[in-house]
PDB file of N, CA and C in Angstrom:
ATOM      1  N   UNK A   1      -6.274 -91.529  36.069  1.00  0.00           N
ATOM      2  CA  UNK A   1      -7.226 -90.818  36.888  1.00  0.00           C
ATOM      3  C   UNK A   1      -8.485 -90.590  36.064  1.00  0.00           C
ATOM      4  N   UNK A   2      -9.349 -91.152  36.451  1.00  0.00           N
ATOM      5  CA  UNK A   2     -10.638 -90.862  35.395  1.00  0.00           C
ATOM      6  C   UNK A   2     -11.443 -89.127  36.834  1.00  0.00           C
ATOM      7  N   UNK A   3     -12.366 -88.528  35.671  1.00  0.00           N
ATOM      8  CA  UNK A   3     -12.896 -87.575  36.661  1.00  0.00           C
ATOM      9  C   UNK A   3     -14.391 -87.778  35.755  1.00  0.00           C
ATOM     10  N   UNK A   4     -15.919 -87.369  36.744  1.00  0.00           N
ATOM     11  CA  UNK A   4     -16.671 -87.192  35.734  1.00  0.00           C
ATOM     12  C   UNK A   4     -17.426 -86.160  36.856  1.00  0.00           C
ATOM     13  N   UNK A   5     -17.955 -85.331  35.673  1.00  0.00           N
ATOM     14  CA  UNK A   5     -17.885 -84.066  36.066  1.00  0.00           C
ATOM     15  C   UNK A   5     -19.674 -84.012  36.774  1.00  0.00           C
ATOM     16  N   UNK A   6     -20.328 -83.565  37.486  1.00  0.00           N
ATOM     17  CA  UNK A   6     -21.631 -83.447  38.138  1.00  0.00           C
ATOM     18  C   UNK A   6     -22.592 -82.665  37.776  1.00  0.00           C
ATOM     19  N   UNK A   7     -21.579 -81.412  37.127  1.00  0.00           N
ATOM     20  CA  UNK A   7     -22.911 -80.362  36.300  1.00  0.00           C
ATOM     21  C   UNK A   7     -23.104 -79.754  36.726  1.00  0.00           C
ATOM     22  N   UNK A   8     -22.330 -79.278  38.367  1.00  0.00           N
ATOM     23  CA  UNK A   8     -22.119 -78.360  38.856  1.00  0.00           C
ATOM     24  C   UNK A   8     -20.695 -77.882  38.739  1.00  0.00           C
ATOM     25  N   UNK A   9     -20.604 -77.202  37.805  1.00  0.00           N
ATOM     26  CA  UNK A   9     -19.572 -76.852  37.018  1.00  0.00           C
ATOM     27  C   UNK A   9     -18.295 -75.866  38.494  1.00  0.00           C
ATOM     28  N   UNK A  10     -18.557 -74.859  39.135  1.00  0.00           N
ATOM     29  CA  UNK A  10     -17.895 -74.607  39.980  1.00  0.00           C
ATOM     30  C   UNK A  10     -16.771 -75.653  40.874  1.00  0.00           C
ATOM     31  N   UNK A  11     -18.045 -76.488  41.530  1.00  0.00           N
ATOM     32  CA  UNK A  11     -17.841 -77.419  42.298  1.00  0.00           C
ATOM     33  C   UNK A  11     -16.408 -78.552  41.683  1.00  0.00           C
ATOM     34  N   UNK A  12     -17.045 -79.010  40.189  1.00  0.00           N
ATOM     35  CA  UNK A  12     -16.430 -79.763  39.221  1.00  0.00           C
ATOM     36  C   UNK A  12     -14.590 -79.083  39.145  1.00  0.00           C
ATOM     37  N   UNK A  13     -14.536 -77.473  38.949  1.00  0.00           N
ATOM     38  CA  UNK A  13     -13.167 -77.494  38.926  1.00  0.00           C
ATOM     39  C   UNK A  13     -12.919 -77.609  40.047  1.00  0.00           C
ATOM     40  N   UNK A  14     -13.363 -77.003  40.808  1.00  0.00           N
ATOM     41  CA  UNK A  14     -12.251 -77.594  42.403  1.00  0.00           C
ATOM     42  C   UNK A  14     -12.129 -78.768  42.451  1.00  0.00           C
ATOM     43  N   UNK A  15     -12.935 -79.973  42.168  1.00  0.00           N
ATOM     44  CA  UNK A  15     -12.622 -81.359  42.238  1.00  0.00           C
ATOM     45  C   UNK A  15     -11.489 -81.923  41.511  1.00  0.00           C
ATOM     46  N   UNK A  16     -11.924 -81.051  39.973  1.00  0.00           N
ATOM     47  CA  UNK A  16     -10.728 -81.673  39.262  1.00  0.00           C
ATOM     48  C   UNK A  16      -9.302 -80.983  39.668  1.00  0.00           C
ATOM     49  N   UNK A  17      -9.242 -79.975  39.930  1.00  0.00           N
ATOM     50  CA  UNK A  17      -8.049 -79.211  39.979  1.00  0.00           C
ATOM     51  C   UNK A  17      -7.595 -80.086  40.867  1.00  0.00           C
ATOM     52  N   UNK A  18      -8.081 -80.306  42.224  1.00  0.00           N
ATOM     53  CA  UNK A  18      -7.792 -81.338  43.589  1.00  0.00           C
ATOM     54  C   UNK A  18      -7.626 -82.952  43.121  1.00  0.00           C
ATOM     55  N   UNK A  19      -7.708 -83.196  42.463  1.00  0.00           N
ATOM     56  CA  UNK A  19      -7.747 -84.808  41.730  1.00  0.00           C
ATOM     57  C   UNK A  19      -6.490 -84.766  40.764  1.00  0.00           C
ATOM     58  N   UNK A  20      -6.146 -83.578  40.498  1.00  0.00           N
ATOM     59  CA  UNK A  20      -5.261 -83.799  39.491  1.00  0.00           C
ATOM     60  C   UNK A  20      -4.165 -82.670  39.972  1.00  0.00           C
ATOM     61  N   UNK A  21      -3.998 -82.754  41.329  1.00  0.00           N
ATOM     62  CA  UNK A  21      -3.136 -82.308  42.066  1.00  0.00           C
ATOM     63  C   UNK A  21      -2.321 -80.940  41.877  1.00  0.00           C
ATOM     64  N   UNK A  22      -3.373 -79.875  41.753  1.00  0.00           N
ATOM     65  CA  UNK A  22      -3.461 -78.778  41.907  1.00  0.00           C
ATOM     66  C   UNK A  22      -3.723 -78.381  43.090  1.00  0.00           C
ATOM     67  N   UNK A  23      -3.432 -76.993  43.384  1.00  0.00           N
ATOM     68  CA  UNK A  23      -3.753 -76.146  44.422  1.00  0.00           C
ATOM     69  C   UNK A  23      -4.973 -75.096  44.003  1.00  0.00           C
ATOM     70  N   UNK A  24      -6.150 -75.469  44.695  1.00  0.00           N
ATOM     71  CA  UNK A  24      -7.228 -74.702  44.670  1.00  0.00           C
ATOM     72  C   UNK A  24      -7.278 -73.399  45.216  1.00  0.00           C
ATOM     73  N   UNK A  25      -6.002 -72.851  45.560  1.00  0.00           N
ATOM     74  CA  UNK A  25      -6.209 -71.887  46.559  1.00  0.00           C
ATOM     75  C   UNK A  25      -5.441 -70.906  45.335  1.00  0.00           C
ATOM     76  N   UNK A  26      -4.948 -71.305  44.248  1.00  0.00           N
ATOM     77  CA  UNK A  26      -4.545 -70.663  43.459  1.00  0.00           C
ATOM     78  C   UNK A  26      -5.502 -70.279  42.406  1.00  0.00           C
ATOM     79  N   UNK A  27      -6.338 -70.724  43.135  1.00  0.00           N
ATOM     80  CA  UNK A  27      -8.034 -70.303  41.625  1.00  0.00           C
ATOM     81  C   UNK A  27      -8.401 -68.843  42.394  1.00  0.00           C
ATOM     82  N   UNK A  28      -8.771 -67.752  41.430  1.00  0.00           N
ATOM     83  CA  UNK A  28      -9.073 -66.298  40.937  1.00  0.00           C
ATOM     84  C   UNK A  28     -10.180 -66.010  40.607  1.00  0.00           C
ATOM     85  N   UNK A  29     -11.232 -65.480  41.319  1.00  0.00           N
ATOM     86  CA  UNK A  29     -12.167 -65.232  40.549  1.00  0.00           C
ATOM     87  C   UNK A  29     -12.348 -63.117  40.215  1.00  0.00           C
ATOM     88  N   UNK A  30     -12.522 -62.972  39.115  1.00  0.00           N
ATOM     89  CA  UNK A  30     -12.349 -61.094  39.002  1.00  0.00           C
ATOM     90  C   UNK A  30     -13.955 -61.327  38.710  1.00  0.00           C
ATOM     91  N   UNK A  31     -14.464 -60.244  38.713  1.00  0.00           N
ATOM     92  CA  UNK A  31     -16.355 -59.509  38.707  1.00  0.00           C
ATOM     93  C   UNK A  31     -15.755 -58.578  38.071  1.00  0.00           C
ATOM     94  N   UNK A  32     -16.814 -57.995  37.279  1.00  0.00           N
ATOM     95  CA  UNK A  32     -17.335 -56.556  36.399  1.00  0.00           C
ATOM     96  C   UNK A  32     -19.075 -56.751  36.201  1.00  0.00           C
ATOM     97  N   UNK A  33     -19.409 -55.543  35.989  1.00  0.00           N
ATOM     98  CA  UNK A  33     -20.798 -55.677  35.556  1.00  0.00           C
ATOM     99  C   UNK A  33     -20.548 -54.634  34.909  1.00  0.00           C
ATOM    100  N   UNK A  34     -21.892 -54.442  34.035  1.00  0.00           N
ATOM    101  CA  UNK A  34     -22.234 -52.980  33.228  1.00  0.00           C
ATOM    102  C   UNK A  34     -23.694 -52.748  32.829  1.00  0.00           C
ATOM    103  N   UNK A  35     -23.895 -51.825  32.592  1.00  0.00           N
ATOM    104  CA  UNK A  35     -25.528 -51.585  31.961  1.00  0.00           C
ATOM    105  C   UNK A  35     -26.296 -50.919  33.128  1.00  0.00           C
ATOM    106  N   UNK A  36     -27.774 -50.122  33.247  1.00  0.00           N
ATOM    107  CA  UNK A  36     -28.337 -50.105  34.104  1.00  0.00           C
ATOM    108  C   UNK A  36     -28.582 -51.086  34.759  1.00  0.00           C
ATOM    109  N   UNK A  37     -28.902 -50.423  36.389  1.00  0.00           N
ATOM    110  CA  UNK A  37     -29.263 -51.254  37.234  1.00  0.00           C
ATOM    111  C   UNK A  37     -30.543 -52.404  36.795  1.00  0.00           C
ATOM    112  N   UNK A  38     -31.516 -51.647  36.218  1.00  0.00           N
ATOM    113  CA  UNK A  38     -32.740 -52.848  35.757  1.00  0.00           C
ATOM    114  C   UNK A  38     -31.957 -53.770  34.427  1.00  0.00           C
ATOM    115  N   UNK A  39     -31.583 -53.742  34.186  1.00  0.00           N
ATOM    116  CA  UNK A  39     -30.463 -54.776  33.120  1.00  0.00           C
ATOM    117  C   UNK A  39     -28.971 -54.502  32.887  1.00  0.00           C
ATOM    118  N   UNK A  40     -28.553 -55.206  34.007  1.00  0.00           N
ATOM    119  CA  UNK A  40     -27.144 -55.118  34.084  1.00  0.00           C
ATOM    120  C   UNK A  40     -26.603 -56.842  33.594  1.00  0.00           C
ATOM    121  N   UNK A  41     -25.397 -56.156  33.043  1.00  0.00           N
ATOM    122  CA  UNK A  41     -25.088 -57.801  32.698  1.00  0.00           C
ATOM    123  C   UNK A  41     -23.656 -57.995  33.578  1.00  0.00           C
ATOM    124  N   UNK A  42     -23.241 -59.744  33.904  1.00  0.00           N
ATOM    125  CA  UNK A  42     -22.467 -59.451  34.735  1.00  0.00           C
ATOM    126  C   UNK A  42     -21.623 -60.247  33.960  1.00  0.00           C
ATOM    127  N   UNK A  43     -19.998 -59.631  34.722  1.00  0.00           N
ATOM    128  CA  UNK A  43     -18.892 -61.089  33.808  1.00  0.00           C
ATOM    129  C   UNK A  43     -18.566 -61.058  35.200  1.00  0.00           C
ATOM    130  N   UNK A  44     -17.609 -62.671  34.983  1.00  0.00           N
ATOM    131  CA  UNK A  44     -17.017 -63.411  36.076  1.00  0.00           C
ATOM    132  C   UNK A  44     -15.946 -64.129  34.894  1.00  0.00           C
ATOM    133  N   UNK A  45     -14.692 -63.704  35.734  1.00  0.00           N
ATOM    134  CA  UNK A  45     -12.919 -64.430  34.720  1.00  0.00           C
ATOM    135  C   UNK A  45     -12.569 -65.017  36.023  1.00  0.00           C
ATOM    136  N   UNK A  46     -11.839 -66.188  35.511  1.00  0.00           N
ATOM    137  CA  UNK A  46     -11.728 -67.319  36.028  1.00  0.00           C
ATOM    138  C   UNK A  46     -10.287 -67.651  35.883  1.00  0.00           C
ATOM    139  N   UNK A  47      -9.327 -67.649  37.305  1.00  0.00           N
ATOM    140  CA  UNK A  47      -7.870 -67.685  37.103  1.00  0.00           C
ATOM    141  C   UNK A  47      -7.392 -68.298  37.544  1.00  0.00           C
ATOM    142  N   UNK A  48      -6.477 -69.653  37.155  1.00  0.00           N
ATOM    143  CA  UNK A  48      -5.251 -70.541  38.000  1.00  0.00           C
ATOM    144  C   UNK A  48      -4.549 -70.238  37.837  1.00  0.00           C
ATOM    145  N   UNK A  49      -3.532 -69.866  39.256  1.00  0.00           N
ATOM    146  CA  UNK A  49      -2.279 -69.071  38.779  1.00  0.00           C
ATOM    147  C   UNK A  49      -1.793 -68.161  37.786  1.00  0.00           C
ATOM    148  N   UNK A  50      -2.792 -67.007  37.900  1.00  0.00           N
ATOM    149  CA  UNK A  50      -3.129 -65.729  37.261  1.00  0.00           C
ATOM    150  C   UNK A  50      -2.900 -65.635  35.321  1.00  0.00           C
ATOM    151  N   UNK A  51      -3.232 -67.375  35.040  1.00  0.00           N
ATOM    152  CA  UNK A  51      -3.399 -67.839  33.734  1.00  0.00           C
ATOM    153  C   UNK A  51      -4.949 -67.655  33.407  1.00  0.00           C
ATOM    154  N   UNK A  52      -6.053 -67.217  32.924  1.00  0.00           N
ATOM    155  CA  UNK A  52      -7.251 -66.974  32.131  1.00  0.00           C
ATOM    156  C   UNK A  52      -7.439 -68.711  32.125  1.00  0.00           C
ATOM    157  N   UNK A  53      -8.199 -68.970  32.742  1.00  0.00           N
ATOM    158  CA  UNK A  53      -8.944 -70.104  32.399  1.00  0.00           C
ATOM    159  C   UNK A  53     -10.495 -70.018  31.466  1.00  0.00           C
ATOM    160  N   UNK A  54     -11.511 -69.141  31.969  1.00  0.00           N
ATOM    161  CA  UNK A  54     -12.637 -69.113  31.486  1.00  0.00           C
ATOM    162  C   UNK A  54     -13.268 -67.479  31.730  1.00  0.00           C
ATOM    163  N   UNK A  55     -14.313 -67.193  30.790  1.00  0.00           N
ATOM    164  CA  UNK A  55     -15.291 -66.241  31.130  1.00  0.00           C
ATOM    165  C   UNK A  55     -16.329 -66.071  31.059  1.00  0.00           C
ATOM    166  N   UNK A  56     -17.430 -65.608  32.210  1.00  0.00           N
ATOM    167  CA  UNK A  56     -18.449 -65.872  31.660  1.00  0.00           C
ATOM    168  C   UNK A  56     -19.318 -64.853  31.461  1.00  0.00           C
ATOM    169  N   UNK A  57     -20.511 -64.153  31.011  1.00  0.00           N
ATOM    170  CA  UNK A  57     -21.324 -63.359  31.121  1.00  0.00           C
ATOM    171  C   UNK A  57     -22.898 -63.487  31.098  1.00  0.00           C
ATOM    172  N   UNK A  58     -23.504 -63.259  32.400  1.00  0.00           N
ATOM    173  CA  UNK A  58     -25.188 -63.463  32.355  1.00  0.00           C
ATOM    174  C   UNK A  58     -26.077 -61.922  33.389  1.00  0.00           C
ATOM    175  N   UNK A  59     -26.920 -62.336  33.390  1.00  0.00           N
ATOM    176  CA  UNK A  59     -27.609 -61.575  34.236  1.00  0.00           C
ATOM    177  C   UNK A  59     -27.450 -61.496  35.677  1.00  0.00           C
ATOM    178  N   UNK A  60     -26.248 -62.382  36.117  1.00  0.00           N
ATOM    179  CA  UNK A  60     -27.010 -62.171  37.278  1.00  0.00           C
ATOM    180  C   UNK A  60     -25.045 -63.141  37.633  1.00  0.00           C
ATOM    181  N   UNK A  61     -24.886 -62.404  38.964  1.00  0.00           N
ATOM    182  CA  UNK A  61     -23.244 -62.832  38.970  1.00  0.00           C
ATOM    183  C   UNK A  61     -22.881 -64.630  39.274  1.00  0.00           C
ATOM    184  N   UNK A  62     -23.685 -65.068  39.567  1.00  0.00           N
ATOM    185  CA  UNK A  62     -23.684 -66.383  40.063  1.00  0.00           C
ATOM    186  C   UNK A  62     -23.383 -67.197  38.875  1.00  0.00           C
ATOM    187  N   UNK A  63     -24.610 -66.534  37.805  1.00  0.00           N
ATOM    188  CA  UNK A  63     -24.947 -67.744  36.427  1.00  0.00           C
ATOM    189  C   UNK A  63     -23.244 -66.825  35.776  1.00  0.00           C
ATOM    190  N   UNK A  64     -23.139 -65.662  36.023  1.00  0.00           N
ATOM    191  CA  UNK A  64     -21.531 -65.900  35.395  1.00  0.00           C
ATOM    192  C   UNK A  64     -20.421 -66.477  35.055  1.00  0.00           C
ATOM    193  N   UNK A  65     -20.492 -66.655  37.010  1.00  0.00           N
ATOM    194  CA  UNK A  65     -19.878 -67.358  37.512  1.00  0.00           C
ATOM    195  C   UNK A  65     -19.726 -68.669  37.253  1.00  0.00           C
ATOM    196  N   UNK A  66     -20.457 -69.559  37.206  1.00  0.00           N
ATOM    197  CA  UNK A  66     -21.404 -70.841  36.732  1.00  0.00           C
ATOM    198  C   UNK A  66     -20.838 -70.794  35.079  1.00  0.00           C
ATOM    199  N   UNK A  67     -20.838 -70.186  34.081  1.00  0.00           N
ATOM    200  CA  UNK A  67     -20.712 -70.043  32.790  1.00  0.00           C
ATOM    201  C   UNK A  67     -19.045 -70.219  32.542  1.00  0.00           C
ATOM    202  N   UNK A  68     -18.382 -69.101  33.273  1.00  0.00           N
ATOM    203  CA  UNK A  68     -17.087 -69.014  33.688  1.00  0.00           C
ATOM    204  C   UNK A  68     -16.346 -70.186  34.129  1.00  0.00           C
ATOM    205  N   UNK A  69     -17.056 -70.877  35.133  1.00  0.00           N
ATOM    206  CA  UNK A  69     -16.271 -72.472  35.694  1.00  0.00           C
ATOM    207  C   UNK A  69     -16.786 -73.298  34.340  1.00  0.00           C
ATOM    208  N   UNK A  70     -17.586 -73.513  33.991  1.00  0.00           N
ATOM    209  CA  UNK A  70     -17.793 -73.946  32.664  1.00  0.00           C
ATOM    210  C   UNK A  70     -16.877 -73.900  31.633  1.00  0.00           C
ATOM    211  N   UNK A  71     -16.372 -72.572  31.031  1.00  0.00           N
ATOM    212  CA  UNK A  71     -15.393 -72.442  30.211  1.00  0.00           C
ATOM    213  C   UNK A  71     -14.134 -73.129  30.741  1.00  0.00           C
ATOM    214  N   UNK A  72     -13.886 -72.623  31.967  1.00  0.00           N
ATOM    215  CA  UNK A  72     -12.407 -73.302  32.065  1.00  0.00           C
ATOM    216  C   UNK A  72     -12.385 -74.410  32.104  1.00  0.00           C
ATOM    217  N   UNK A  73     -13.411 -75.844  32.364  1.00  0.00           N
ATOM    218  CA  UNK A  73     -13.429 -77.148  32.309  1.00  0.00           C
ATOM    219  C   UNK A  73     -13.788 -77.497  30.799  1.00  0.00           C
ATOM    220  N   UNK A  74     -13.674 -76.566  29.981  1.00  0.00           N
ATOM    221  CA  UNK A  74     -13.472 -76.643  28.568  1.00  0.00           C
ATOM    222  C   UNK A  74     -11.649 -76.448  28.385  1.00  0.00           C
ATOM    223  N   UNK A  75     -11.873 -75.580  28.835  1.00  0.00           N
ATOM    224  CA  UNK A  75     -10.004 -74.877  28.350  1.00  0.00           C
ATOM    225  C   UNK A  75      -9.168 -76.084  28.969  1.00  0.00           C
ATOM    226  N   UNK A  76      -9.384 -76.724  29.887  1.00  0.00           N
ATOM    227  CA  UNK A  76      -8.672 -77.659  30.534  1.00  0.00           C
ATOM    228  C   UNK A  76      -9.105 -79.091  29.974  1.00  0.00           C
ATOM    229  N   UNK A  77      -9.824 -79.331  29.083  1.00  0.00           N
ATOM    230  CA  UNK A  77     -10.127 -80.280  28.323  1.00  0.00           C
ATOM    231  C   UNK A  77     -10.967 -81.430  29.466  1.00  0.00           C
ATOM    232  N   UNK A  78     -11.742 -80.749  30.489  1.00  0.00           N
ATOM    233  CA  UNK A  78     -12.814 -81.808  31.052  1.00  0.00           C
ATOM    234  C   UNK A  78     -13.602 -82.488  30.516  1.00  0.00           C
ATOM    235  N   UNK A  79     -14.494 -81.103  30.223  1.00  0.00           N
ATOM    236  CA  UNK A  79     -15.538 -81.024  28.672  1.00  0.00           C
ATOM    237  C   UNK A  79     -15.729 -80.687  27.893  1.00  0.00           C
ATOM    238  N   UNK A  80     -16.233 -81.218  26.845  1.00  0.00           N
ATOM    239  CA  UNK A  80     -16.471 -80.863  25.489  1.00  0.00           C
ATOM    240  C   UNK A  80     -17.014 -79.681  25.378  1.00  0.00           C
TER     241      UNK A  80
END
């Protein structure tokens, strides 16, 4: 099975998880933020089958999020 990943890192694990015959419905996403409202920072953890895949932390919950699917297509050896 070759996979190559688009760089839209979210998108990318559901593909791979689905290509490599996983259940996507078993992916987790948890939120936290902290700090004042004018600079709050946000995390986004990232879970298959309530195993820690990735985490991420930015300004803003999306790019977390985004950072977070990132890590876990590291932890899962997508990408480098």
């Amino acid at each position: 099975m070759s996979f190559r990943p688009s760089g839209d890192f979210i998108l990318d694990l559901n593909n791979f998880l689905q290509q490599s015959g996983g259940n996507t419905a078993k992916i987790s996403w948890r939120y936290n933020s902290s700090g004042p409202s004018n600079q709050t920072t946000h995390y986004a953890d990232v879970y298959y089958d309530e195993r820690l895949l990735g985490r991420g932390r930015a300004t803003s919950r999306a790019e977390a999020r985004r950072y977070a699917a990132y890590e876990a297509l590291r932890t899962l050896r997508v990408i480098q």
